[in-house]
PDB file of N, CA and C in Angstrom:
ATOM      1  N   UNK A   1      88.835  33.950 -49.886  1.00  0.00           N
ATOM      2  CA  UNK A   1      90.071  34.671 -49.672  1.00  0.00           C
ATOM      3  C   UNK A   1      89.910  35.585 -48.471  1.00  0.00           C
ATOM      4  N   UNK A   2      90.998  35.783 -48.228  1.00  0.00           N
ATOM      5  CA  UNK A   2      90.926  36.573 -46.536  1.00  0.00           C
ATOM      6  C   UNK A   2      92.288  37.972 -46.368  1.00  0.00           C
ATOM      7  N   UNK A   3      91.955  38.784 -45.743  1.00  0.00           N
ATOM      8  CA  UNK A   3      93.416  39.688 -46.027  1.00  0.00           C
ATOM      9  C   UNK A   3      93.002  40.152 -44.491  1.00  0.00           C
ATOM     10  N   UNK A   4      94.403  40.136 -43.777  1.00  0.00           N
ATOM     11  CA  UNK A   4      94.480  40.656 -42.479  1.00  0.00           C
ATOM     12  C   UNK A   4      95.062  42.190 -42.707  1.00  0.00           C
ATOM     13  N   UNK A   5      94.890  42.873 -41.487  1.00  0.00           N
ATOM     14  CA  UNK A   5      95.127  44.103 -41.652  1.00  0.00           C
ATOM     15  C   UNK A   5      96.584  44.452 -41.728  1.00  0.00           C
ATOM     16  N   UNK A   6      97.310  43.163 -41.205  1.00  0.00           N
ATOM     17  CA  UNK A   6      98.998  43.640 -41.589  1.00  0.00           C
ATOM     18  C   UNK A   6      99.000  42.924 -42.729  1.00  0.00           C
ATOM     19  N   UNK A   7      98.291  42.472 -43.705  1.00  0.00           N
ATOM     20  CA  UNK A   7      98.486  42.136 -45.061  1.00  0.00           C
ATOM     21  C   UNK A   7      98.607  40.813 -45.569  1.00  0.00           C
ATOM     22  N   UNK A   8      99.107  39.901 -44.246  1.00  0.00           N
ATOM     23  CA  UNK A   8      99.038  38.496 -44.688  1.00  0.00           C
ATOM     24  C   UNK A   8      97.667  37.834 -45.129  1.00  0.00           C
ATOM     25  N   UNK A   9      97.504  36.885 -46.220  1.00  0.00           N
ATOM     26  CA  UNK A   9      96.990  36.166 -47.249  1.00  0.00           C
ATOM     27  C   UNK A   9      96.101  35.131 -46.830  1.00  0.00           C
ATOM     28  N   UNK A  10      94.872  34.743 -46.737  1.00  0.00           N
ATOM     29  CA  UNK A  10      94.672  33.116 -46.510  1.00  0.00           C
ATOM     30  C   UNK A  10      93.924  32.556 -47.586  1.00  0.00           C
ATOM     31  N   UNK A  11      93.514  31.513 -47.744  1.00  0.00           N
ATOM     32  CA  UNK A  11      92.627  31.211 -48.526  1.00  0.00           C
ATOM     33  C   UNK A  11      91.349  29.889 -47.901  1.00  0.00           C
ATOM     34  N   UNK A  12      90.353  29.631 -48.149  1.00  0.00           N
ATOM     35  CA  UNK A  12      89.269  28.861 -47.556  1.00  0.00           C
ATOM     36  C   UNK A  12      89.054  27.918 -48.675  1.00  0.00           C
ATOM     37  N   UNK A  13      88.923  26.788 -48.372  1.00  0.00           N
ATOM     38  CA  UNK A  13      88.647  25.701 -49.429  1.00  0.00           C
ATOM     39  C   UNK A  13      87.781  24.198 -48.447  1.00  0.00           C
ATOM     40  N   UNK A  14      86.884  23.953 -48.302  1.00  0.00           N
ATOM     41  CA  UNK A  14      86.609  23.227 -47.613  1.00  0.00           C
ATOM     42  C   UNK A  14      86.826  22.972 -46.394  1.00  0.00           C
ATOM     43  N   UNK A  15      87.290  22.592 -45.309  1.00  0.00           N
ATOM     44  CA  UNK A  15      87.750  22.257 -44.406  1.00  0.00           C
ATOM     45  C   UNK A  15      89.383  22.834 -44.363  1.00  0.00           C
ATOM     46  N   UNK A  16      89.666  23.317 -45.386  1.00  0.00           N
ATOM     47  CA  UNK A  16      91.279  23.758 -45.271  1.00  0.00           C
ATOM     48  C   UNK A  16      91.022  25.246 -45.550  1.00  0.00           C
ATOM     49  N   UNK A  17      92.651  25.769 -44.536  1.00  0.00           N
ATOM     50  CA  UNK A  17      92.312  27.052 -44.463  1.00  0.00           C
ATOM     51  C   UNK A  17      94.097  26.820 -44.508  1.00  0.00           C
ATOM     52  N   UNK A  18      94.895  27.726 -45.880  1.00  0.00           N
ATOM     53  CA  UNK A  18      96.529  27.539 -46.140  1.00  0.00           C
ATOM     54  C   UNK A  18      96.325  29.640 -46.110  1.00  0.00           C
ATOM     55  N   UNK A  19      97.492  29.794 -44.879  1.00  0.00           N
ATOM     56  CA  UNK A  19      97.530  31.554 -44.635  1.00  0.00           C
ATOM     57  C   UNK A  19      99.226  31.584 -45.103  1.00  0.00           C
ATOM     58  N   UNK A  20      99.390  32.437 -45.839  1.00  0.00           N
ATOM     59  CA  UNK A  20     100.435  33.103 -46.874  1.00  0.00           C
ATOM     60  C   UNK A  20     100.812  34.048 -45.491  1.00  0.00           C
ATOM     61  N   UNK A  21     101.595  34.161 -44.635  1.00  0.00           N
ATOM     62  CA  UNK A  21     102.443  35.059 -44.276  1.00  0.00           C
ATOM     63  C   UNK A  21     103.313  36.267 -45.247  1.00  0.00           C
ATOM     64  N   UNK A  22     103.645  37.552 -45.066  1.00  0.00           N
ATOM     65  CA  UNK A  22     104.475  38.504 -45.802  1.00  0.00           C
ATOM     66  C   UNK A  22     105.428  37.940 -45.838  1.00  0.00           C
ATOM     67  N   UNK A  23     105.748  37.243 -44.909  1.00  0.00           N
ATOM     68  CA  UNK A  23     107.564  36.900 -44.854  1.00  0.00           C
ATOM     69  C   UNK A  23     107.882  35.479 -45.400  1.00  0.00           C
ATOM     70  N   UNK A  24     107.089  34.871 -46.150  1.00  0.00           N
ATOM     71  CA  UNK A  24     107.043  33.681 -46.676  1.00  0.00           C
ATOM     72  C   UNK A  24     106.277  32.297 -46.060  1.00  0.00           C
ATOM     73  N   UNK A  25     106.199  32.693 -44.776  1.00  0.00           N
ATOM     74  CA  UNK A  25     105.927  31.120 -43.874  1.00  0.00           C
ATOM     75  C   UNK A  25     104.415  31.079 -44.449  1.00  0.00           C
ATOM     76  N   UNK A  26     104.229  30.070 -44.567  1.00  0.00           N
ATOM     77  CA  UNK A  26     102.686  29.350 -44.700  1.00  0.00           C
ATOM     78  C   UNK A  26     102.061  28.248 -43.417  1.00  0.00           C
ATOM     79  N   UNK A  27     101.105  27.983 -43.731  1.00  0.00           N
ATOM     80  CA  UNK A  27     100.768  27.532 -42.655  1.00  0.00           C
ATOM     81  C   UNK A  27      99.113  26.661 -43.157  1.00  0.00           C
ATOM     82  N   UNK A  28      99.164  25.562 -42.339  1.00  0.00           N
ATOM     83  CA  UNK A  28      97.403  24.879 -42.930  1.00  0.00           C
ATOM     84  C   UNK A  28      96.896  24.790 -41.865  1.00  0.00           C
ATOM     85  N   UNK A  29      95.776  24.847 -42.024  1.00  0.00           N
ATOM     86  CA  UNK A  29      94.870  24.079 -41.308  1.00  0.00           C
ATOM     87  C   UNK A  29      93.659  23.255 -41.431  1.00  0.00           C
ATOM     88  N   UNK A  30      93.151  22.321 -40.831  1.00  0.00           N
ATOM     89  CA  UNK A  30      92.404  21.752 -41.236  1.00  0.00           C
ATOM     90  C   UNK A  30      91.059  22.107 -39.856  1.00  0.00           C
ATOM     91  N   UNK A  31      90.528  22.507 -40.621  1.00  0.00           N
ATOM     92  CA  UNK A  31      89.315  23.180 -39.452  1.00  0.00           C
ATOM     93  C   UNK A  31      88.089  22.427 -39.405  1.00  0.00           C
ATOM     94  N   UNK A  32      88.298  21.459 -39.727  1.00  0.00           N
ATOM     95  CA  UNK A  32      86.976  20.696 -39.749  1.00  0.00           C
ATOM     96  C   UNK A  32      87.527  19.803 -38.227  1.00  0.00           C
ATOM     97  N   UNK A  33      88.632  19.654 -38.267  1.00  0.00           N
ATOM     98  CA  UNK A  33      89.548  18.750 -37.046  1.00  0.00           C
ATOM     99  C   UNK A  33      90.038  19.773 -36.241  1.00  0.00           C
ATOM    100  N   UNK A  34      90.499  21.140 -36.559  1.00  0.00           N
ATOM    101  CA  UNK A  34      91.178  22.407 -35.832  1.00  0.00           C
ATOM    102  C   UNK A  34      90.516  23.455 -35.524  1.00  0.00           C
ATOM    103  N   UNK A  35      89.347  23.478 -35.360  1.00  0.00           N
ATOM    104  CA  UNK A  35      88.641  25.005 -36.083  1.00  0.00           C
ATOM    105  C   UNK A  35      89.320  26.054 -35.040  1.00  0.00           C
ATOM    106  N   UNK A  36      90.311  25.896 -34.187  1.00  0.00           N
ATOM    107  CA  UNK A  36      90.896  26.701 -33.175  1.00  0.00           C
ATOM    108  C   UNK A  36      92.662  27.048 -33.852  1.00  0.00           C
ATOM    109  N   UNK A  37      92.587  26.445 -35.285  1.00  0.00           N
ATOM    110  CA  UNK A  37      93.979  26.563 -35.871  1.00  0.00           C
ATOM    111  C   UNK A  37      94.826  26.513 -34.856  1.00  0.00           C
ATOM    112  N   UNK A  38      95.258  24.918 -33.995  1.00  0.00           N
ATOM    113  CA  UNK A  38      96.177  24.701 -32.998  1.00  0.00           C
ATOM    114  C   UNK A  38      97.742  23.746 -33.570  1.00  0.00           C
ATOM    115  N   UNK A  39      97.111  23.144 -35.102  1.00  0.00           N
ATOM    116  CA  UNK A  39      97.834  21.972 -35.442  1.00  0.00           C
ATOM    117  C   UNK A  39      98.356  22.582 -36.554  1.00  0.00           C
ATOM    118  N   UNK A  40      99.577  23.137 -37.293  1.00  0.00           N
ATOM    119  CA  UNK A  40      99.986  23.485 -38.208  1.00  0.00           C
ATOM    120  C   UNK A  40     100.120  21.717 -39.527  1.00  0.00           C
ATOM    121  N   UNK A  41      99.183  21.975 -40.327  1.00  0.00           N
ATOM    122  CA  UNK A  41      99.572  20.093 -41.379  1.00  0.00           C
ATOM    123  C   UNK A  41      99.818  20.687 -42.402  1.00  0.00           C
ATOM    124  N   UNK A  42     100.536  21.476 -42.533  1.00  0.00           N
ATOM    125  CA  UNK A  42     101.166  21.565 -43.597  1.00  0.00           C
ATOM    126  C   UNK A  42     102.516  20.411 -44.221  1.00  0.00           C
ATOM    127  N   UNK A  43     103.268  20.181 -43.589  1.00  0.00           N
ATOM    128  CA  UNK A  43     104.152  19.837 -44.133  1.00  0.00           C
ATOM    129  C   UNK A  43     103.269  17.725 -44.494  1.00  0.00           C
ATOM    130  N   UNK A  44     102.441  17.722 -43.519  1.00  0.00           N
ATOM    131  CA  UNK A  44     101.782  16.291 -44.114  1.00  0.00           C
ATOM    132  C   UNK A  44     100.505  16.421 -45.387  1.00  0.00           C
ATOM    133  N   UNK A  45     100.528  17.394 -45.852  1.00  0.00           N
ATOM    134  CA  UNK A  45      99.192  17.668 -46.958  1.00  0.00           C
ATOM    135  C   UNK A  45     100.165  18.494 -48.230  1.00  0.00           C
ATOM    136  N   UNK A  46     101.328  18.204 -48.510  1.00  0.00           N
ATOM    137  CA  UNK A  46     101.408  18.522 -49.732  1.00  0.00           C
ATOM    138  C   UNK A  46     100.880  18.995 -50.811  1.00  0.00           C
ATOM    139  N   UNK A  47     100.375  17.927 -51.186  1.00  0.00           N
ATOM    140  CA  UNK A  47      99.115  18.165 -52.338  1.00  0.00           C
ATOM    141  C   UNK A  47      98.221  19.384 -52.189  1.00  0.00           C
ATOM    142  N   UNK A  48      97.843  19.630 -50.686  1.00  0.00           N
ATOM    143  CA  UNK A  48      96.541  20.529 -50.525  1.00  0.00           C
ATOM    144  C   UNK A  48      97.431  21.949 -50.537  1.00  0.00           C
ATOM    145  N   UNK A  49      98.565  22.352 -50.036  1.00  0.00           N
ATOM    146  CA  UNK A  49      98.852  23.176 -50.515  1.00  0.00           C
ATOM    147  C   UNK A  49      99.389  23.791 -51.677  1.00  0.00           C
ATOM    148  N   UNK A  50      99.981  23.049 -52.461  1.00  0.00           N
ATOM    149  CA  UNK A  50     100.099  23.064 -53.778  1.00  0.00           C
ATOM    150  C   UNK A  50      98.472  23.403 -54.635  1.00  0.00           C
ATOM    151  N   UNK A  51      97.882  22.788 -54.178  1.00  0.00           N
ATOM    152  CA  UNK A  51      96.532  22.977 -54.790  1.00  0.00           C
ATOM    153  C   UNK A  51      96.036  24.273 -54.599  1.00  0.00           C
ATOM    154  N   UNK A  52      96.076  24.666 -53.140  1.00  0.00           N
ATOM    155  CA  UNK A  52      95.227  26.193 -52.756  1.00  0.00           C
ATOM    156  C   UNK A  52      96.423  26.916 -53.305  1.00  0.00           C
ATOM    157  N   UNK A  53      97.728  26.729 -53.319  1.00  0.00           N
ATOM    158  CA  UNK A  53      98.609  27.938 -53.499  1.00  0.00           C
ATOM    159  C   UNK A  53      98.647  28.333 -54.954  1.00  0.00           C
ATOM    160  N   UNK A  54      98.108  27.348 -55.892  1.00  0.00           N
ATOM    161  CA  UNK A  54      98.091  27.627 -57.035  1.00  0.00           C
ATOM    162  C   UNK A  54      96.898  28.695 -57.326  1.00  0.00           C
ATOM    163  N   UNK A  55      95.323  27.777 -57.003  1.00  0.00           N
ATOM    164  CA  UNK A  55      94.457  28.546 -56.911  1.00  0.00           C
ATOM    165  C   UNK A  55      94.454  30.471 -56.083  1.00  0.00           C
ATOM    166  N   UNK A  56      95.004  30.259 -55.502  1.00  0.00           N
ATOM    167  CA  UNK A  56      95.186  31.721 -54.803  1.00  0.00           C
ATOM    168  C   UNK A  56      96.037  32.547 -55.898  1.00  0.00           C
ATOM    169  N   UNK A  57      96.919  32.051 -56.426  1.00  0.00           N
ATOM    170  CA  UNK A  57      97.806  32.589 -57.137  1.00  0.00           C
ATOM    171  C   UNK A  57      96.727  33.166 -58.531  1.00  0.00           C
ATOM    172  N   UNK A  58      96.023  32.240 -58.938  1.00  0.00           N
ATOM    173  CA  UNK A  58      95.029  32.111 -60.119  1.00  0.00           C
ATOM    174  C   UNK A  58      94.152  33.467 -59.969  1.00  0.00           C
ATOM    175  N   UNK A  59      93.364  33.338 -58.629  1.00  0.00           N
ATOM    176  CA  UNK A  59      92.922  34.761 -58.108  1.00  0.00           C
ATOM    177  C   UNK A  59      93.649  36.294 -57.804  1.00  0.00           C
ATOM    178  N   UNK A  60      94.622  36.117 -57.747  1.00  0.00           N
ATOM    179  CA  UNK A  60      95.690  37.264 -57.739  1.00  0.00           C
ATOM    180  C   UNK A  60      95.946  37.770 -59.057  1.00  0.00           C
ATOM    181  N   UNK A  61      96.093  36.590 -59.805  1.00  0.00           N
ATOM    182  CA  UNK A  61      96.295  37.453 -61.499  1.00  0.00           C
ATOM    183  C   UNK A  61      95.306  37.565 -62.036  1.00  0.00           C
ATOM    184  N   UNK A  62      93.821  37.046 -61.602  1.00  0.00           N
ATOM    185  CA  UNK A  62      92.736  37.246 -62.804  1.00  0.00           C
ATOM    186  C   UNK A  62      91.704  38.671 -61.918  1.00  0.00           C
ATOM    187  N   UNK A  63      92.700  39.109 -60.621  1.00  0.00           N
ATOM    188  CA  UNK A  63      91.981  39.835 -60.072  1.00  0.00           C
ATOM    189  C   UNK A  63      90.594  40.031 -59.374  1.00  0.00           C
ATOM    190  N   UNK A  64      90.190  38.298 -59.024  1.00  0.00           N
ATOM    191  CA  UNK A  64      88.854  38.266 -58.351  1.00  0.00           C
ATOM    192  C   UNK A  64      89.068  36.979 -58.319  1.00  0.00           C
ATOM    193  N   UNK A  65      87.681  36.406 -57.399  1.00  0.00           N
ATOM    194  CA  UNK A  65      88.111  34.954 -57.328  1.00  0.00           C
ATOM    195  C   UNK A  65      86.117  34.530 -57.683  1.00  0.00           C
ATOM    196  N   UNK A  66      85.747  35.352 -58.665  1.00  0.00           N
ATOM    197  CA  UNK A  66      84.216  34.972 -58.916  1.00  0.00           C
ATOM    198  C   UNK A  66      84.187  34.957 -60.667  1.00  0.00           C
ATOM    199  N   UNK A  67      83.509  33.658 -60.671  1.00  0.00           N
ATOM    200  CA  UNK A  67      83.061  33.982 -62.738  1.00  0.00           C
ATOM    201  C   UNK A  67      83.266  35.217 -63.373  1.00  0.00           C
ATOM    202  N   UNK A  68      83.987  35.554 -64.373  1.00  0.00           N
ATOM    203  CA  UNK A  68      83.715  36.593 -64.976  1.00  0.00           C
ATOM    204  C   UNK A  68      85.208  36.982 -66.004  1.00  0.00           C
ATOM    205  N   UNK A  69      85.445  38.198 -66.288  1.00  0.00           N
ATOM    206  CA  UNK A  69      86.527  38.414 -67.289  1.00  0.00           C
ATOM    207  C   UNK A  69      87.615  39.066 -66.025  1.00  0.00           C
ATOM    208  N   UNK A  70      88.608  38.677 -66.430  1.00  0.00           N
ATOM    209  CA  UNK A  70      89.683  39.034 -65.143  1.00  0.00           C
ATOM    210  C   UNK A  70      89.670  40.588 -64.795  1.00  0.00           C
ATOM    211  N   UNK A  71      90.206  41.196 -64.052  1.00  0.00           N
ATOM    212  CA  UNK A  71      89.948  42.491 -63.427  1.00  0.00           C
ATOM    213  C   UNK A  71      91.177  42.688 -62.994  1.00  0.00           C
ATOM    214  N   UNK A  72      91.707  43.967 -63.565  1.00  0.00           N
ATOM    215  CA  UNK A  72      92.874  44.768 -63.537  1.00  0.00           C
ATOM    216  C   UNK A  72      93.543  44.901 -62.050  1.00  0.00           C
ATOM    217  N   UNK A  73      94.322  44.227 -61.811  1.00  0.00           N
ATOM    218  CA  UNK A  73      95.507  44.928 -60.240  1.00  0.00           C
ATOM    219  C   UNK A  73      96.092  46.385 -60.680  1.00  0.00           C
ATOM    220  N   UNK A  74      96.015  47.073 -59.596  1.00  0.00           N
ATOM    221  CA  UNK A  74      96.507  48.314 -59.598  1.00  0.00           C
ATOM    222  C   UNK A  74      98.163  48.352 -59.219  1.00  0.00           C
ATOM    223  N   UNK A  75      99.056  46.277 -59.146  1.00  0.00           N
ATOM    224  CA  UNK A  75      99.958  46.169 -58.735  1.00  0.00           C
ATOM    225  C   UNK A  75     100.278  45.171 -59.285  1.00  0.00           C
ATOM    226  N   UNK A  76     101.966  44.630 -59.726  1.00  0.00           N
ATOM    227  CA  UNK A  76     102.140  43.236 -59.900  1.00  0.00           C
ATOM    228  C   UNK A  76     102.063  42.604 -58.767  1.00  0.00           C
ATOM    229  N   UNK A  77     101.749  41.569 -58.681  1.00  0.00           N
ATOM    230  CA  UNK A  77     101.202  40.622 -57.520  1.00  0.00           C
ATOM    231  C   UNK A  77     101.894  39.510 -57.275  1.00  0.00           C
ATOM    232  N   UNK A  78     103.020  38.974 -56.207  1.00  0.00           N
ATOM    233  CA  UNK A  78     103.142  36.911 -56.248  1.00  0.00           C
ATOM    234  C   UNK A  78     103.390  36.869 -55.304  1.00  0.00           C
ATOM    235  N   UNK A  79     102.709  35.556 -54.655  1.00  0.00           N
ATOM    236  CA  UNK A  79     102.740  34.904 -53.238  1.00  0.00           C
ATOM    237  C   UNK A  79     104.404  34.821 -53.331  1.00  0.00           C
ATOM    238  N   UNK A  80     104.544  35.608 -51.635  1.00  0.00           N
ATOM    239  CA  UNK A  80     106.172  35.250 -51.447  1.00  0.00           C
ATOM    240  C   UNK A  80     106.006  33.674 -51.739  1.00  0.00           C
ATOM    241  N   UNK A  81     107.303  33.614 -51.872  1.00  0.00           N
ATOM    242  CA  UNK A  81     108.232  32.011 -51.997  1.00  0.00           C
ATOM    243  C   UNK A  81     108.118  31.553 -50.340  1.00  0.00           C
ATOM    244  N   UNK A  82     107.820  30.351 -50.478  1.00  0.00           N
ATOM    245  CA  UNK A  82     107.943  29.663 -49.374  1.00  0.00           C
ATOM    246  C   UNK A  82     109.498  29.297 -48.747  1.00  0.00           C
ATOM    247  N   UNK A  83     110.307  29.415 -50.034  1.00  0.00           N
ATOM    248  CA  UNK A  83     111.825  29.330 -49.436  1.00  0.00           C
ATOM    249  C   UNK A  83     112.507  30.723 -48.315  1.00  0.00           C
ATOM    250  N   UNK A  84     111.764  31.779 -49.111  1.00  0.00           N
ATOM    251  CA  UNK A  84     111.989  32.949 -48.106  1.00  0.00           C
ATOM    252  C   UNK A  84     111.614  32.658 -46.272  1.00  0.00           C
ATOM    253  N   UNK A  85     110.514  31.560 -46.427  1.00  0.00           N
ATOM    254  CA  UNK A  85     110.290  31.324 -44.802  1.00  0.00           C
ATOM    255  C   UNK A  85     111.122  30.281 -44.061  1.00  0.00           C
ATOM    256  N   UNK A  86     112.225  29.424 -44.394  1.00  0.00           N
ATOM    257  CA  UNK A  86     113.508  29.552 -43.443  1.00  0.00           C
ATOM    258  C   UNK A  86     114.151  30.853 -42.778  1.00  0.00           C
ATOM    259  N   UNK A  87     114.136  31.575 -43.781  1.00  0.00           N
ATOM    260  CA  UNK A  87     114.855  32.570 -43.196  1.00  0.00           C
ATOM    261  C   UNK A  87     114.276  33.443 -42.446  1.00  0.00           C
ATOM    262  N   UNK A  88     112.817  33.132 -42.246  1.00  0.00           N
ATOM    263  CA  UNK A  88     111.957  33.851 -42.222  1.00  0.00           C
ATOM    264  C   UNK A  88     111.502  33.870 -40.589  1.00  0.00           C
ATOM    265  N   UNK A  89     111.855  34.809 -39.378  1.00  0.00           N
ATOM    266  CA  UNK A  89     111.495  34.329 -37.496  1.00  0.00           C
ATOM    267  C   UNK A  89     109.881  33.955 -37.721  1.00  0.00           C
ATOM    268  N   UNK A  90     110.068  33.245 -36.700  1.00  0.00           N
ATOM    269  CA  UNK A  90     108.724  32.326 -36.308  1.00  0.00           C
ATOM    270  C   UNK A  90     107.384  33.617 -36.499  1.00  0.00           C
ATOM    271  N   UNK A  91     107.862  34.800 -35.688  1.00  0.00           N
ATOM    272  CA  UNK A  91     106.939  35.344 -35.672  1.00  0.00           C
ATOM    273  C   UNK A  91     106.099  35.848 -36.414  1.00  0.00           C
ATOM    274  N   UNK A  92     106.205  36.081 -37.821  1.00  0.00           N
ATOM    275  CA  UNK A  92     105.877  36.487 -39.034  1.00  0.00           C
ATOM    276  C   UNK A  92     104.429  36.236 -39.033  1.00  0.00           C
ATOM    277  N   UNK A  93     103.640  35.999 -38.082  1.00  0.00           N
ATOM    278  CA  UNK A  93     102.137  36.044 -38.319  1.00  0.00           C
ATOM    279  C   UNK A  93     102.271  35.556 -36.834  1.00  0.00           C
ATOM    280  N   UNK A  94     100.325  35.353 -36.947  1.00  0.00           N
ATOM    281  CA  UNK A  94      99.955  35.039 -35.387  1.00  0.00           C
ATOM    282  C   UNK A  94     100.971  34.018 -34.716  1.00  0.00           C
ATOM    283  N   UNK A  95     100.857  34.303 -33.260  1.00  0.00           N
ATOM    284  CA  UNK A  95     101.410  33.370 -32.201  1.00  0.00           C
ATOM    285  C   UNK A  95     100.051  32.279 -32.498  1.00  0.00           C
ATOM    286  N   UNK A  96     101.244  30.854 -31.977  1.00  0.00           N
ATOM    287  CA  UNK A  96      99.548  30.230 -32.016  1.00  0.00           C
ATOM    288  C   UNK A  96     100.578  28.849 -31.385  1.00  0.00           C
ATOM    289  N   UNK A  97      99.585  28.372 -30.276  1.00  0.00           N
ATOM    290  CA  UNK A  97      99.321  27.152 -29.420  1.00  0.00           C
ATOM    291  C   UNK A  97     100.563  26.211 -29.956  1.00  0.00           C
ATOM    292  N   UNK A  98     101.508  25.843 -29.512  1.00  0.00           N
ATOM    293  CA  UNK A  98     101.924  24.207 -29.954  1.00  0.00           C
ATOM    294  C   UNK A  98     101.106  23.148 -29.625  1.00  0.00           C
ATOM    295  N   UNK A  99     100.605  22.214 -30.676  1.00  0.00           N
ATOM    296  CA  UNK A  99      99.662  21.339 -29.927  1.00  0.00           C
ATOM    297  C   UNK A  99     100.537  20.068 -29.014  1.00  0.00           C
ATOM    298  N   UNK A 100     100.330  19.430 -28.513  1.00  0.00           N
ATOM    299  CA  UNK A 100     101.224  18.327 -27.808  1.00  0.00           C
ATOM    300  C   UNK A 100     100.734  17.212 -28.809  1.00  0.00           C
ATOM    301  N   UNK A 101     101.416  16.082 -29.291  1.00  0.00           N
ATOM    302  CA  UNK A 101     101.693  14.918 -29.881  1.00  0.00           C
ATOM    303  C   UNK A 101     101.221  13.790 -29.081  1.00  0.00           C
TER     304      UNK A 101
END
């Protein structure tokens, strides 16, 4: 898990790296192919974000993301909605490269 200093979210799972923006936008990467996060694959890896977004979520309510008995938030906690990021300007996290096709 990862927390930037303006607050947006990421999470690390193998070769994938899915960052939770405040304002809803998400974003993947695959860093084993990107490690310069230039190629946004989110919308072709379904599955993988569904997978980390759950898991992240799992760590937010059990309050850690290591073996053990869950550990108290000093806050209620939930990954914005990804629907909030239509509405949501591009800018809502880092600028970053369009790759060319």
């Amino acid at each position: 898990m990862h927390q930037s200093s303006g607050g947006d979210l990421a999470i690390r799972q193998g070769p994938w790296k899915l960052i939770f923006f405040k304002s809803g936008k998400r974003e993947l990467y695959n860093l084993k192919d990107d490690l310069s996060e230039t190629r946004d694959v989110l919308a072709a890896n379904p599955d993988v974000v569904e997978r980390l977004a759950k898991l992240m979520q799992q760590y937010i309510d059990n309050g850690r993301s290591t073996p053990g008995a869950p550990q108290k938030n000093g806050i209620n906690f939930a990954l914005p909605s990804p629907a909030a990021a239509g509405a949501a300007e591009e800018g809502g996290g880092k600028k970053r490269k369009k790759a060319k096709e």
